[in-house]
Protein backbone atom coordinates (compact mmCIF):
# COMPACT_ATOMS: atom_id res chain seq x y z
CA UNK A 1 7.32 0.51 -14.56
CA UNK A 2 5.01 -0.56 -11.79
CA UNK A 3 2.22 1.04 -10.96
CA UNK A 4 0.29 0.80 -7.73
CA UNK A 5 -3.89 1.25 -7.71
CA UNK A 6 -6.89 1.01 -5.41
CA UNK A 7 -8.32 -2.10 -6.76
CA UNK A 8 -4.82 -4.18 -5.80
CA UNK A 9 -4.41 -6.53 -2.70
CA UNK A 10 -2.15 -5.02 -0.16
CA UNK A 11 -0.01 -8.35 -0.46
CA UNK A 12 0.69 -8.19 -3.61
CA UNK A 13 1.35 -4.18 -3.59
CA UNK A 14 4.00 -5.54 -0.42
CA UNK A 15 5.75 -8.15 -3.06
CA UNK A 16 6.18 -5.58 -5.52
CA UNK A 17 9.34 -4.04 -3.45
CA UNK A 18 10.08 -4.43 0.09
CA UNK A 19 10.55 -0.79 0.56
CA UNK A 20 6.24 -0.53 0.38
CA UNK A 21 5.89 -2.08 3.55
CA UNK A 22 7.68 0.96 5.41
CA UNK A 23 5.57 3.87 3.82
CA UNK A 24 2.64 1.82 4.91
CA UNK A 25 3.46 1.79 8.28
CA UNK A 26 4.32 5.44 8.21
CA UNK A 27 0.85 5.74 6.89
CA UNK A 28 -0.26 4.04 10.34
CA UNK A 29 -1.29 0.82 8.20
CA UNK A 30 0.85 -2.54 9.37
CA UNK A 31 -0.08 -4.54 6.11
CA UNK A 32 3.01 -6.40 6.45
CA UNK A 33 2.03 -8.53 9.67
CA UNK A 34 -2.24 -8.28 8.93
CA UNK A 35 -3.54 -11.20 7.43
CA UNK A 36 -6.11 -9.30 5.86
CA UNK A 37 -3.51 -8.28 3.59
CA UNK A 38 -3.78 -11.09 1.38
CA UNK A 39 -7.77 -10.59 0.45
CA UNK A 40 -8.20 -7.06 0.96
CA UNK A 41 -7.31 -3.58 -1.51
CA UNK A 42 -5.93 -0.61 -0.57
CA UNK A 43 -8.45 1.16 -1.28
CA UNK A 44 -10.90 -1.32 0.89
CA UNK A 45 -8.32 -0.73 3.60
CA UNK A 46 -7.05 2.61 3.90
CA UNK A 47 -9.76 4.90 4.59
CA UNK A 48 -10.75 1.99 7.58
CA UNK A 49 -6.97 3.09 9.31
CA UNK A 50 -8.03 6.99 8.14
CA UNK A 51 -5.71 7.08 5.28
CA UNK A 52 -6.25 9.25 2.49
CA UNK A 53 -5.82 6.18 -0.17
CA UNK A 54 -5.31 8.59 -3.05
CA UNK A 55 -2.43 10.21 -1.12
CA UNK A 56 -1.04 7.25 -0.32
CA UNK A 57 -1.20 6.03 -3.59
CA UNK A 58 0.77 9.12 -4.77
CA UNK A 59 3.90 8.44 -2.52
CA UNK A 60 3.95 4.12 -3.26
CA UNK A 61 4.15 5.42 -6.78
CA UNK A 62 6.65 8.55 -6.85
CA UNK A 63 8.75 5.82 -4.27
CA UNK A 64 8.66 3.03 -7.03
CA UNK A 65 9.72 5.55 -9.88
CA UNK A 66 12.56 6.77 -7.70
CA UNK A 67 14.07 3.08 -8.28
């Protein structure tokens, strides 16, 4: 099962499952259309768009086990 962590590149978190990309911008993060997405980490990003990464973190991952 995949598991999502602070140290991964947005972009690659978004190819994981196309669902991501929604609970992101919920989060008030628009990784999908940033082209910082490709070079930067969540946890590099987050706390810049005042996102509690670990939280965030939490939900990608209960979301991905739901599947």
């Amino acid at each position: 099962m995949a598991r999502v962590t602070k140290d991964m590149i947005i972009a690659d978190i978004l190819a994981m499952d196309s669902g991501i990309a929604q609970i992101l911008r919920n989060a008030g993060m628009g990784c999908a259309g940033c082209p910082g997405a490709s070079g930067e980490t969540l946890g590099g990003s987050a706390p810049g768009h005042g996102v509690d990464v670990d939280a965030l973190i939490e939900e990608i991952n209960a979301y991905l086990d739901s599947k």
